[in-house]
C-alpha atoms as a PDB file:
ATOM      1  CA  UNK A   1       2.045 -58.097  31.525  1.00  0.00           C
ATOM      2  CA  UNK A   2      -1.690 -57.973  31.685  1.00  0.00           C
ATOM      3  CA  UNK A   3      -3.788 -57.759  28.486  1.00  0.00           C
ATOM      4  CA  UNK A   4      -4.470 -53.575  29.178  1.00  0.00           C
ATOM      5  CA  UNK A   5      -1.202 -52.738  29.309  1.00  0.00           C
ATOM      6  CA  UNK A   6       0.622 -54.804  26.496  1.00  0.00           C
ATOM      7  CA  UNK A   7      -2.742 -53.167  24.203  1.00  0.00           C
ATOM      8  CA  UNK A   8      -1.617 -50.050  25.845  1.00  0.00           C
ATOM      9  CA  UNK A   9       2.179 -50.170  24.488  1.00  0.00           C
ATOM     10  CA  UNK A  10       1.146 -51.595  21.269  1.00  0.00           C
ATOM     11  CA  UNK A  11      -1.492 -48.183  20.318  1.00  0.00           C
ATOM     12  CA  UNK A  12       1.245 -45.833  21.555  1.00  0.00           C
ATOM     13  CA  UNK A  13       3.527 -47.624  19.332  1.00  0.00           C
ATOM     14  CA  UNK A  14       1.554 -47.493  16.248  1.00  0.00           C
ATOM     15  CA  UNK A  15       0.085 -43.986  17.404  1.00  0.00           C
ATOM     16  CA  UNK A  16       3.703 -42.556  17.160  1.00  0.00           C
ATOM     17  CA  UNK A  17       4.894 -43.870  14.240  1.00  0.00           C
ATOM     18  CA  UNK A  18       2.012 -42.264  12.958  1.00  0.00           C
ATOM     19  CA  UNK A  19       2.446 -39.007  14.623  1.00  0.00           C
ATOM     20  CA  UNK A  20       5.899 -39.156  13.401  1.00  0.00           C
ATOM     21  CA  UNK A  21       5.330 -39.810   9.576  1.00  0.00           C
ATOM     22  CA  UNK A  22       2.495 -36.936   9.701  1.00  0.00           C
ATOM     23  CA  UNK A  23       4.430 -34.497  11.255  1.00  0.00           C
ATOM     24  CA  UNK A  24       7.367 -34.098   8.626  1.00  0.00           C
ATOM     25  CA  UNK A  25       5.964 -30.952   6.502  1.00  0.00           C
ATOM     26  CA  UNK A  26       6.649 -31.367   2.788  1.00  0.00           C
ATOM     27  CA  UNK A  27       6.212 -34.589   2.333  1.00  0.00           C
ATOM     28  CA  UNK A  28       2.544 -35.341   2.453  1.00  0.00           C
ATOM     29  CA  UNK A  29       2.084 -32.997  -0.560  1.00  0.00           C
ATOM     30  CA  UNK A  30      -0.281 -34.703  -3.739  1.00  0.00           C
ATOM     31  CA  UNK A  31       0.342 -38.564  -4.745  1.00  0.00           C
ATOM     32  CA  UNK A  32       3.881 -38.862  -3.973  1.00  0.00           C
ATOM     33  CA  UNK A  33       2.619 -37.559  -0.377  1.00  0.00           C
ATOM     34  CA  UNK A  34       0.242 -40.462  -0.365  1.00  0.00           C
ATOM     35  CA  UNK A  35       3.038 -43.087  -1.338  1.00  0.00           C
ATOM     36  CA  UNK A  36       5.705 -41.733   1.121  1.00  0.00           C
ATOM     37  CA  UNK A  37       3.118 -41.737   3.944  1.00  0.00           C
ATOM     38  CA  UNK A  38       2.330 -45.837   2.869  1.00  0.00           C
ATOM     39  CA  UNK A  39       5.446 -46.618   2.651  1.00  0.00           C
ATOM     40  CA  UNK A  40       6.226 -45.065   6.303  1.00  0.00           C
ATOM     41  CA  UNK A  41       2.907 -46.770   7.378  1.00  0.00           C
ATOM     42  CA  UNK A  42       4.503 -49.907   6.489  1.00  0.00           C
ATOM     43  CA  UNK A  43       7.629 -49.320   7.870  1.00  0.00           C
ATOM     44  CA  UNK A  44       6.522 -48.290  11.018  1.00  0.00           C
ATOM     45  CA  UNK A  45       4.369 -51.374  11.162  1.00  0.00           C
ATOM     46  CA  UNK A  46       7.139 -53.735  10.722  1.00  0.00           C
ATOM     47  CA  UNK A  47       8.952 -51.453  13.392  1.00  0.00           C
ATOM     48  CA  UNK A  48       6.018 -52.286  15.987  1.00  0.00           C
ATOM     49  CA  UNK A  49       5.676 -55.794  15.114  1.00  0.00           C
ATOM     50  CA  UNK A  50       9.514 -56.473  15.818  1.00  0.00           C
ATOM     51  CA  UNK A  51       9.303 -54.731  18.891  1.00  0.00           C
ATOM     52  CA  UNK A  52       5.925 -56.846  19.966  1.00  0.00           C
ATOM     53  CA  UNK A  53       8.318 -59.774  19.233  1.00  0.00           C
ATOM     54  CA  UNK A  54      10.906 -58.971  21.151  1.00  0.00           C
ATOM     55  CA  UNK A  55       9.542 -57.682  24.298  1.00  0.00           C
ATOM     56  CA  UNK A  56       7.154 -60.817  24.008  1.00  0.00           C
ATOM     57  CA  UNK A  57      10.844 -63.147  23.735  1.00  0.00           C
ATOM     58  CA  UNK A  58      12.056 -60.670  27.067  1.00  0.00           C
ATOM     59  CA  UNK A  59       9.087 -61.501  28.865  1.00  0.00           C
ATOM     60  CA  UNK A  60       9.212 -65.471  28.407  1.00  0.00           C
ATOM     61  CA  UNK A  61      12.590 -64.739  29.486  1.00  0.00           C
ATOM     62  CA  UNK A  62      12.377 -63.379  32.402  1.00  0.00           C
ATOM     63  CA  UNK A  63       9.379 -65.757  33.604  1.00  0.00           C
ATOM     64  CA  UNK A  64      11.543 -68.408  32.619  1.00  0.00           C
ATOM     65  CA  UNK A  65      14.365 -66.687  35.244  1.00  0.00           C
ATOM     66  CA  UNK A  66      12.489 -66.057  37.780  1.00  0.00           C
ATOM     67  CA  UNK A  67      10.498 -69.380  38.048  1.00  0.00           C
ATOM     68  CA  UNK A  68      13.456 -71.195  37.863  1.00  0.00           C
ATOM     69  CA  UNK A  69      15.117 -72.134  41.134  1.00  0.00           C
ATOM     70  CA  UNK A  70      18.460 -73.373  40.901  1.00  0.00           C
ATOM     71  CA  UNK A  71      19.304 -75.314  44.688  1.00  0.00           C
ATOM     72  CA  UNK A  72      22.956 -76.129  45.193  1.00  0.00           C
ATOM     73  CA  UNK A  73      23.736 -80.271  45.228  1.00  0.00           C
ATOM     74  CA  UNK A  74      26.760 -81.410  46.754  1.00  0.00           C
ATOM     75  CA  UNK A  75      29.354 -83.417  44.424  1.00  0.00           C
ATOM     76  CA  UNK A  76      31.167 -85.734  46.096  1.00  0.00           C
ATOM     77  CA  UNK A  77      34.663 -85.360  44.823  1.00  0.00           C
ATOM     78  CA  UNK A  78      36.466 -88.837  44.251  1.00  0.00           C
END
């Protein structure tokens, strides 16, 4: 994945857990507003790190997969 694209999936990540948090009504009302939208800021970061993690650990994966040939060897059989 090219540098554009994985920056691409990481903003729409962080933009929706932001759009998400924002758009519960209620909640954002005076300080405890303030602390329930940090604390979802926070989760939501943790959320987008893990998932930079693990599609980083399914890439190497797959490159590892696909650049790997496996050729058959005979075995001689006794």
């Amino acid at each position: 994945m090219n540098k554009g694209a994985f920056l691409f999936v990481i903003v729409t990540l962080f933009l929706g857990t932001i759009t998400l948090a924002s758009a519960i009504p209620g909640l954002l009302e005076g300080f405890r507003g303030i602390v329930i939208w940090s604390f979802l800021f926070y989760c939501g970061l943790i959320v987008v790190a893990q998932l930079v993690a693990a599609m980083r650990g399914l890439k190497k994966i797959i490159d590892e997969y696909v650049e790997r040939k496996t050729e058959s060897k005979r075995v001689r059989l006794r």
